[in-house]
N, C-alpha and C. Protein backbone atom coordinates (compact mmCIF):
# COMPACT_ATOMS: atom_id res chain seq x y z
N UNK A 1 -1.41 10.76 9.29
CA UNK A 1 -2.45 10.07 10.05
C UNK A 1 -1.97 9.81 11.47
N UNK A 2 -2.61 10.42 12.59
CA UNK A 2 -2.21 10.14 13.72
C UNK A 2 -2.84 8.72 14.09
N UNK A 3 -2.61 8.20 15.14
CA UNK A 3 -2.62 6.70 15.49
C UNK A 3 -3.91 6.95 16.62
N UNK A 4 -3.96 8.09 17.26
CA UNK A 4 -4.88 8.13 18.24
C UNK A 4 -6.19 8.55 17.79
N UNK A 5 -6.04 8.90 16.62
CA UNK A 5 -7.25 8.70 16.05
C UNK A 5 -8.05 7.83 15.46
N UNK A 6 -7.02 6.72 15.40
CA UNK A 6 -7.72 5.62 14.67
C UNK A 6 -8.46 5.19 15.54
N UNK A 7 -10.04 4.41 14.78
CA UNK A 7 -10.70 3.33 15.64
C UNK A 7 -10.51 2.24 15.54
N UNK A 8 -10.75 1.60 16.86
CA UNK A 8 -10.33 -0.24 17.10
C UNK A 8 -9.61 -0.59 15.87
N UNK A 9 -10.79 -0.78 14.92
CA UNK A 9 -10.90 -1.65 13.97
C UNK A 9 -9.74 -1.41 13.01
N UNK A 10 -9.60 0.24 12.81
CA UNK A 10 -8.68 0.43 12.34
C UNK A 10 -7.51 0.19 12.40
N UNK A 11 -7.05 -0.26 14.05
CA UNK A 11 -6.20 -0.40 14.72
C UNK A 11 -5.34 -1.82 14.14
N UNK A 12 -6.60 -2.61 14.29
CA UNK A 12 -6.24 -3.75 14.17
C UNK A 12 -5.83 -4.04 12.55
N UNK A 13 -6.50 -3.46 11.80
CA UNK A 13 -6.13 -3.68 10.54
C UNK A 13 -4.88 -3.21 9.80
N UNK A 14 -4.58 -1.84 10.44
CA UNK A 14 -3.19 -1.72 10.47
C UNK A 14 -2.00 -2.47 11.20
N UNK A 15 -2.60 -2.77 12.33
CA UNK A 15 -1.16 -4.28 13.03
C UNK A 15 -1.97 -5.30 11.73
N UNK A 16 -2.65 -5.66 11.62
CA UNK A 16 -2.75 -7.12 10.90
C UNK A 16 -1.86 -7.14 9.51
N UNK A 17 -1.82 -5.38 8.58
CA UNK A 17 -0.88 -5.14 7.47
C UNK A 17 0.25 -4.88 7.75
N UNK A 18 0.58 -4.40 8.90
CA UNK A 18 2.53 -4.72 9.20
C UNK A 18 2.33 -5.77 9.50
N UNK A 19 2.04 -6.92 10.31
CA UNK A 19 2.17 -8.09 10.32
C UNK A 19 2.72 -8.81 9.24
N UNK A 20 1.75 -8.54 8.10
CA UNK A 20 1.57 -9.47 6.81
C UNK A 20 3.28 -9.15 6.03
N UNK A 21 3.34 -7.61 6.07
CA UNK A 21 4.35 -7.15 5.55
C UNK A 21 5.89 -7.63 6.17
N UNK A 22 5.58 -7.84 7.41
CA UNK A 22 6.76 -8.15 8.23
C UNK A 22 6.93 -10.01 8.01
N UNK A 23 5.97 -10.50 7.60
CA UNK A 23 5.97 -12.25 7.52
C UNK A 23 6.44 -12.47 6.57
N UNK A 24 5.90 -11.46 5.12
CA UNK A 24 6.52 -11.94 3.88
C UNK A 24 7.70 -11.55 4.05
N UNK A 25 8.38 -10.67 4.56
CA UNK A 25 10.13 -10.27 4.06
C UNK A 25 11.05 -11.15 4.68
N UNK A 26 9.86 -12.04 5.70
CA UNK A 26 10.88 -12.98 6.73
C UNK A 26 11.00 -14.32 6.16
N UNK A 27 9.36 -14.41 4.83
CA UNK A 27 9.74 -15.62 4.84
C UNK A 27 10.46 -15.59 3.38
N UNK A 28 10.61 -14.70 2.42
CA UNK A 28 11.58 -14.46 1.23
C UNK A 28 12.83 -14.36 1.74
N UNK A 29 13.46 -13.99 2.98
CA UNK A 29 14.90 -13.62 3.67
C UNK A 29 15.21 -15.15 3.74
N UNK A 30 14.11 -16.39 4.96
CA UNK A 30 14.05 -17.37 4.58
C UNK A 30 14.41 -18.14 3.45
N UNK A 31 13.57 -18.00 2.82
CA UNK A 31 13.55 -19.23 1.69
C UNK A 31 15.34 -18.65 0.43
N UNK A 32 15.40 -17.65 0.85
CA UNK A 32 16.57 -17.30 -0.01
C UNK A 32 18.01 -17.89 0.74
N UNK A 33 17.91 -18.25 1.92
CA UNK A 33 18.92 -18.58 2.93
C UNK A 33 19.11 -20.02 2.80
N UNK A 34 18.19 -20.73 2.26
CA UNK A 34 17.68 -21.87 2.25
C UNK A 34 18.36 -22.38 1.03
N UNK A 35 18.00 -21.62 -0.71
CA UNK A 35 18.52 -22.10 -1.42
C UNK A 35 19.81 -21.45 -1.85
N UNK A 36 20.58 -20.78 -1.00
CA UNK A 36 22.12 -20.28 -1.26
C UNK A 36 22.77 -21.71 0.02
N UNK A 37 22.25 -21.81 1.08
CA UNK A 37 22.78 -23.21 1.89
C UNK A 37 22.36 -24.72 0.83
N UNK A 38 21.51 -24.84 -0.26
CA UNK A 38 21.65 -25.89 -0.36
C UNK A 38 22.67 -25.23 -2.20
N UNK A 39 22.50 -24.56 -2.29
CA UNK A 39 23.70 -24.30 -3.31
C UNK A 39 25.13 -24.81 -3.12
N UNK A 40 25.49 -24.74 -1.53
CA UNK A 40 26.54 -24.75 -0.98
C UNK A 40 27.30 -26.36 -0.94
N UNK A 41 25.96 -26.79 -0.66
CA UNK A 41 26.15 -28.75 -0.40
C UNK A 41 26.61 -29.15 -1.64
């Protein structure tokens, strides 16, 4: 699938699903950082 073919909408819906994809791995990387630091205490 080339990119210059997509329309707008399409556009956007593909940034809006890497978005989503890129938030969850940040916030599981998160929350895993979280309970190995309070493991630690």
């Amino acid at each position: 699938m080339r990119l210059n073919k997509l329309t707008p909408t399409q556009m956007k819906r593909k940034m809006k699903h890497m978005l989503g994809i890129h938030e969850r791995t940040f916030k599981v990387k998160h929350i895993k950082r979280q309970s190995l630091w309070l493991k630690a205490q």
